[in-house]
Each structure stands twice: as C-alpha cells, then as structure tokens.
N, C-alpha and C. Protein backbone atom coordinates (compact mmCIF):
# COMPACT_ATOMS: atom_id res chain seq x y z
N UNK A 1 0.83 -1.19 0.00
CA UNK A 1 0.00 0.00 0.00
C UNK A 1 0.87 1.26 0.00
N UNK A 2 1.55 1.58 0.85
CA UNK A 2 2.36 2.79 0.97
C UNK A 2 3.53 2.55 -0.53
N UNK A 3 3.70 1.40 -0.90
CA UNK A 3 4.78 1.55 -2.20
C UNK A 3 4.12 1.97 -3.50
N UNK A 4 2.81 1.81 -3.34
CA UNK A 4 1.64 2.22 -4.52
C UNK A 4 1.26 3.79 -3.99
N UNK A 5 1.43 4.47 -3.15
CA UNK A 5 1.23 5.86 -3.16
C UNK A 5 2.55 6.52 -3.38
N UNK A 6 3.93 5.96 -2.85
CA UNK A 6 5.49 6.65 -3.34
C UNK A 6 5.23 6.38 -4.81
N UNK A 7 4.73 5.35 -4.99
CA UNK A 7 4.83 5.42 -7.04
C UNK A 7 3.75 6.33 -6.89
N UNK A 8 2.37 6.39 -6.78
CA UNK A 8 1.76 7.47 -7.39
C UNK A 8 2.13 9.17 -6.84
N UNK A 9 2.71 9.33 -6.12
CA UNK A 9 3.42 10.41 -6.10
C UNK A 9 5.04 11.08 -6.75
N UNK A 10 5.77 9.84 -6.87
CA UNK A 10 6.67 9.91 -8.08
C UNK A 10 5.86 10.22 -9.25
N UNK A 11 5.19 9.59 -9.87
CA UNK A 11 4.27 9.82 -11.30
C UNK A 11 3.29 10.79 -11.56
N UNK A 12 3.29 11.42 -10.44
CA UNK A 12 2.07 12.67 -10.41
C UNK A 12 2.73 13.72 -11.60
N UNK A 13 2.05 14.32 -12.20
CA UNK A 13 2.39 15.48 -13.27
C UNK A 13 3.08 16.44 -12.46
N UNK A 14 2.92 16.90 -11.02
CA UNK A 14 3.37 17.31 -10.01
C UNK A 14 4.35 16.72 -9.28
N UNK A 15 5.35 15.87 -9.21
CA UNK A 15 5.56 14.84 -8.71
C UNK A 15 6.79 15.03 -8.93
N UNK A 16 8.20 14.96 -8.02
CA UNK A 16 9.85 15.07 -7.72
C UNK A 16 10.10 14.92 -9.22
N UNK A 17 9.74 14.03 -10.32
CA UNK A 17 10.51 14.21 -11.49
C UNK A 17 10.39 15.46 -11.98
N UNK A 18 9.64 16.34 -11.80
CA UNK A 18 9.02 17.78 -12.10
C UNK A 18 9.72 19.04 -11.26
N UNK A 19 9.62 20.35 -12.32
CA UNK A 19 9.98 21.36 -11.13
C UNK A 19 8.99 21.95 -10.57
N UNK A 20 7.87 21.28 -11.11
CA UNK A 20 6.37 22.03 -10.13
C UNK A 20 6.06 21.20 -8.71
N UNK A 21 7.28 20.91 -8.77
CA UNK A 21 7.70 19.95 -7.20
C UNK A 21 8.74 20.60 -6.45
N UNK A 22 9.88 20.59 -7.31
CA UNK A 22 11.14 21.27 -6.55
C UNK A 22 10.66 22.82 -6.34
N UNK A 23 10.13 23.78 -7.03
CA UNK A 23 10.33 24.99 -7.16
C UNK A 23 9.53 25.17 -5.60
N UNK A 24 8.22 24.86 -5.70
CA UNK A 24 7.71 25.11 -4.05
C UNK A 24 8.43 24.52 -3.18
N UNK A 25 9.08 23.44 -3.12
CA UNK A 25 9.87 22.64 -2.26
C UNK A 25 10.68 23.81 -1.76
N UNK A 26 11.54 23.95 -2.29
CA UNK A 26 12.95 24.60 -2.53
C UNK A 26 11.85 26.41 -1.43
N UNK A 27 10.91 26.63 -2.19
CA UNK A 27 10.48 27.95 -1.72
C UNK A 27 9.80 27.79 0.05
N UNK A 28 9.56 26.98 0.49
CA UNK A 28 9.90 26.51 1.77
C UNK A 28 10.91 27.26 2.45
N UNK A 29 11.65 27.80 2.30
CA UNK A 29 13.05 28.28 2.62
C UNK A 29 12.61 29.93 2.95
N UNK A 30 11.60 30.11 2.34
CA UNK A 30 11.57 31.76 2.67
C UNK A 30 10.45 31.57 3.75
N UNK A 31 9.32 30.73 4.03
CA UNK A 31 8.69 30.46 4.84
C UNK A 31 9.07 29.89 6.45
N UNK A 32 9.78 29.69 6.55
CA UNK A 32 10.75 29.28 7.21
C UNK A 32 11.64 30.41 7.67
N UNK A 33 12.58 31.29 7.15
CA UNK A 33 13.39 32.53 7.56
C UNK A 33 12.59 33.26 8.16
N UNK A 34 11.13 33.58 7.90
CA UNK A 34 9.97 34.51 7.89
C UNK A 34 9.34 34.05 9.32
N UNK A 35 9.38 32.79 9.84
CA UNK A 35 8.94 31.83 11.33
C UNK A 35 10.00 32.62 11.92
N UNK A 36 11.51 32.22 11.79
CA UNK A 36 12.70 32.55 12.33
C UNK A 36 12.75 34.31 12.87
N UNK A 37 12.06 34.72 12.26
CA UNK A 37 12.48 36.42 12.47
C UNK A 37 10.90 36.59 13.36
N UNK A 38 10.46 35.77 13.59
CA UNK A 38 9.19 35.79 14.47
C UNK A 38 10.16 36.61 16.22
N UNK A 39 11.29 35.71 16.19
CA UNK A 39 12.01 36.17 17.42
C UNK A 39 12.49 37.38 17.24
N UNK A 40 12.85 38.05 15.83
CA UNK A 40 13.30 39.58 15.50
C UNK A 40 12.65 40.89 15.89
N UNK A 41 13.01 41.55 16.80
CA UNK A 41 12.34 43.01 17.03
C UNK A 41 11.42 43.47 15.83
N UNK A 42 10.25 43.80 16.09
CA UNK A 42 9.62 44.38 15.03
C UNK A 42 9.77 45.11 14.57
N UNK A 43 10.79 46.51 15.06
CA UNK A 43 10.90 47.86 14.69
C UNK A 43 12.19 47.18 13.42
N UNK A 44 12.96 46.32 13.27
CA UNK A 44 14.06 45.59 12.67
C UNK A 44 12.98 45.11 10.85
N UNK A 45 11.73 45.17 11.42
CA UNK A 45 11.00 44.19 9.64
C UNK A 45 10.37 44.98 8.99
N UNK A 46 10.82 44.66 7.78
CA UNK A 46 10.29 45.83 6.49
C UNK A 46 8.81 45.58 6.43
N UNK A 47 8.45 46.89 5.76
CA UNK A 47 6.80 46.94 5.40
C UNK A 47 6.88 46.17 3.92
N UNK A 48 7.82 46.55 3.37
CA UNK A 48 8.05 46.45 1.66
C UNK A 48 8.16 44.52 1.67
N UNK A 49 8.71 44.39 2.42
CA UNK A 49 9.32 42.66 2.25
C UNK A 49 8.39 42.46 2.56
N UNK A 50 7.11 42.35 3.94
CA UNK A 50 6.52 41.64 4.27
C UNK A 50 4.97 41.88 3.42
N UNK A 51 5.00 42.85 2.65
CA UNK A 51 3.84 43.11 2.31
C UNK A 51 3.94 42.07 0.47
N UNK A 52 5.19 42.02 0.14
CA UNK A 52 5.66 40.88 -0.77
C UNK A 52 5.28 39.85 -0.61
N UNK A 53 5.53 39.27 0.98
CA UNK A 53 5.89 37.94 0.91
C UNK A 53 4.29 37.78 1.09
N UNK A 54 3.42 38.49 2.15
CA UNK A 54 2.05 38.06 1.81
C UNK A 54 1.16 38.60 0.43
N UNK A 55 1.48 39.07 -0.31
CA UNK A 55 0.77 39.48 -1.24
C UNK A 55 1.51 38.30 -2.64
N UNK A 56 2.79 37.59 -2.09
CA UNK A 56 3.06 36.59 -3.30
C UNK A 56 2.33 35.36 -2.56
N UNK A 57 2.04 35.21 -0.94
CA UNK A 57 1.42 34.09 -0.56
C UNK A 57 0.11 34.05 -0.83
N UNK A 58 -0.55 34.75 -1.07
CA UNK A 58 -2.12 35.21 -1.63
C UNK A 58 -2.29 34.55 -3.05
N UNK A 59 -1.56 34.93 -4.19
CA UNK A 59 -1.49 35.58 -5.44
C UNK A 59 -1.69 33.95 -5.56
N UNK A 60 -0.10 33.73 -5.29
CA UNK A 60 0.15 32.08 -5.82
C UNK A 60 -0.74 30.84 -5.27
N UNK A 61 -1.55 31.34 -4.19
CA UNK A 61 -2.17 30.32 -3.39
C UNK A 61 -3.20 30.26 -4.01
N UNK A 62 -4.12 31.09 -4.85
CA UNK A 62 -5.17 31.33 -5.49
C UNK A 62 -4.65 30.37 -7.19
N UNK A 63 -3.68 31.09 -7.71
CA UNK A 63 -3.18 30.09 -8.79
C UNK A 63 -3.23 28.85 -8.58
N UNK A 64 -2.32 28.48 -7.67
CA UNK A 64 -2.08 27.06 -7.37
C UNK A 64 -2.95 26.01 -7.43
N UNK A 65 -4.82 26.70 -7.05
CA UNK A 65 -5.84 25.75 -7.04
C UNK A 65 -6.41 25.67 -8.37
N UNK A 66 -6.03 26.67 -9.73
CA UNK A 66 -6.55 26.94 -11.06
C UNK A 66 -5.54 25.98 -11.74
N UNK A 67 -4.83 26.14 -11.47
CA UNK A 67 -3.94 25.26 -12.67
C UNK A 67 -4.37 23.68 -13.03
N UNK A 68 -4.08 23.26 -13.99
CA UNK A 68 -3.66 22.05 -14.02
C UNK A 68 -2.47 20.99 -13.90
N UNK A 69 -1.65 19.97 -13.31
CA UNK A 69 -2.90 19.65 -12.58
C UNK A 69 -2.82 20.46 -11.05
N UNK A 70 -3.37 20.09 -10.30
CA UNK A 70 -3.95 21.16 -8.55
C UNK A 70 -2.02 20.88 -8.63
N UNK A 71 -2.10 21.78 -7.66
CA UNK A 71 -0.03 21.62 -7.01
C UNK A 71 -0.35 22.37 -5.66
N UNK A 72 -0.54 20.82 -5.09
CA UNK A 72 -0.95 21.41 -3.32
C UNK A 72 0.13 21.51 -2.85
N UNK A 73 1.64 21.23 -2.87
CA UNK A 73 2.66 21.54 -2.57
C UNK A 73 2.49 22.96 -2.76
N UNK A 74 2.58 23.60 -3.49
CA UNK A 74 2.53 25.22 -3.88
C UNK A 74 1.51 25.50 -2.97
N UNK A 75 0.49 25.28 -3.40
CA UNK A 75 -0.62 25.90 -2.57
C UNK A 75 -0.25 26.05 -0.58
N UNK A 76 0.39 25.10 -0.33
CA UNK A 76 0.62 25.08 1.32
C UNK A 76 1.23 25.74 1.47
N UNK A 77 2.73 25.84 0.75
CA UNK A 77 3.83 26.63 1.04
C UNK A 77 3.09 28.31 0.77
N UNK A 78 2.30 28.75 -0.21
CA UNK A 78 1.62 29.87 0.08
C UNK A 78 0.97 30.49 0.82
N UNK A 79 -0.07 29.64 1.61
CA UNK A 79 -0.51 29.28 2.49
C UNK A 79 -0.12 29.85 3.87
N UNK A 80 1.15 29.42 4.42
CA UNK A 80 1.56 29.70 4.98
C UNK A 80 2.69 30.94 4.54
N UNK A 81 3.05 31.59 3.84
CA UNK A 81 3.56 32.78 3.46
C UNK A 81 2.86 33.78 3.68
N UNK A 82 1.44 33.19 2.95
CA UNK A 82 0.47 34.78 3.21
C UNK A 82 -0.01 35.01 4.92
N UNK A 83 0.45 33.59 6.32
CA UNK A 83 0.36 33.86 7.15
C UNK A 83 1.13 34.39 7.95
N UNK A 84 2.36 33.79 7.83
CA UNK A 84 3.56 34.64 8.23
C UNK A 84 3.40 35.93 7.84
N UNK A 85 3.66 36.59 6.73
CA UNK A 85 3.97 37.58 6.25
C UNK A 85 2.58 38.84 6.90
N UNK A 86 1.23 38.02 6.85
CA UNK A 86 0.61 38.59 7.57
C UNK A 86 0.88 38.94 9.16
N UNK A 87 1.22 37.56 10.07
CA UNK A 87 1.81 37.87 11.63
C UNK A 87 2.51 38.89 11.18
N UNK A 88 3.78 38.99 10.52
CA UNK A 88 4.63 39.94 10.80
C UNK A 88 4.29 41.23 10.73
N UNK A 89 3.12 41.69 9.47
CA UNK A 89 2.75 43.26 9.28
C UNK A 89 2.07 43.09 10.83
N UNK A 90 1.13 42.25 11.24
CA UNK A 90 0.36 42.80 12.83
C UNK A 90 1.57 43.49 13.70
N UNK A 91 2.93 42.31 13.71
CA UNK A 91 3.84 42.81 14.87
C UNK A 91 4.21 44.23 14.43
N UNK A 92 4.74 44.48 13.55
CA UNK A 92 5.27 45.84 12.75
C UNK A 92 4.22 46.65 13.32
N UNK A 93 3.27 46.56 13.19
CA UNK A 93 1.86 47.64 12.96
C UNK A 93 1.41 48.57 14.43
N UNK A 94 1.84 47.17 15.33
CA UNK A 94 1.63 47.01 16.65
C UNK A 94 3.07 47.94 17.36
C-alpha cells in the first residue's frame, strides 16, 4: 500500500521528477526565515518585504488551485507565506 502511493506520487504530473515539485519545495526556505524572524524586534521588519511575501502568498495560493494539474505543494507553502507575512505586518503595525 504505501509503495503504490510513493509510485503514485513519483508519477504525479506534479511529482519530484518535475519542477512544479522542486520549485515550491525549494520555496519553503523563505517560509521558514519569515517563522525565524518571528524572534526579531519588530521595529528591525520591512513593510516592503513583508507586504511581498504576503501578497506573493495570496497571489500564488489562489493560482495554485486553477492550474492544471492542482499543485498542493505550492498551494501550502503559500498558504503559509500569506500567514507569516501577515503575523509579521500585525507585529510591525503594533
């Protein structure tokens, strides 16, 4: 059972042989720095960066469910961008 879902997730049109696998993978990395600076003074975080990172976590998270085929990898990693990036404008704001 579980060797019939690693193959159907290898074979997905979405799926590690693809870069509509690596590219969100890999973009994990800014979601992640963005948690990390959760501990950073607020007066220290840009309006300009964070209003990016949630307005590209929005944009792409909305794409991600139009395309063919779905790329819920993308979609999560946005997901959580447009939340981070949101926490951070509250702390800034605050």
């Amino acid at each position: 059972m579980a060797s019939s879902k690693l193959q159907a997730l290898w074979n997905h049109p979405a799926g590690p042989k693809t870069i509509h696998f690596w590219a969100p993978t890999f973009k994990w990395g800014i979601s992640i720095a963005n948690v990390a600076d959760f501990t950073k003074s607020p007066e220290k975080l840009s309006y300009p960066q964070q209003i990016a990172v949630t307005c590209t976590g929005v944009i792409w998270s909305r794409y991600s469910t139009v395309i063919t085929p779905k790329n819920w990898n993308l979609f999560s990693v946005n997901i959580v961008m447009a939340g981070t990036g949101l926490y951070q404008l509250a702390r800034k704001i605050q």
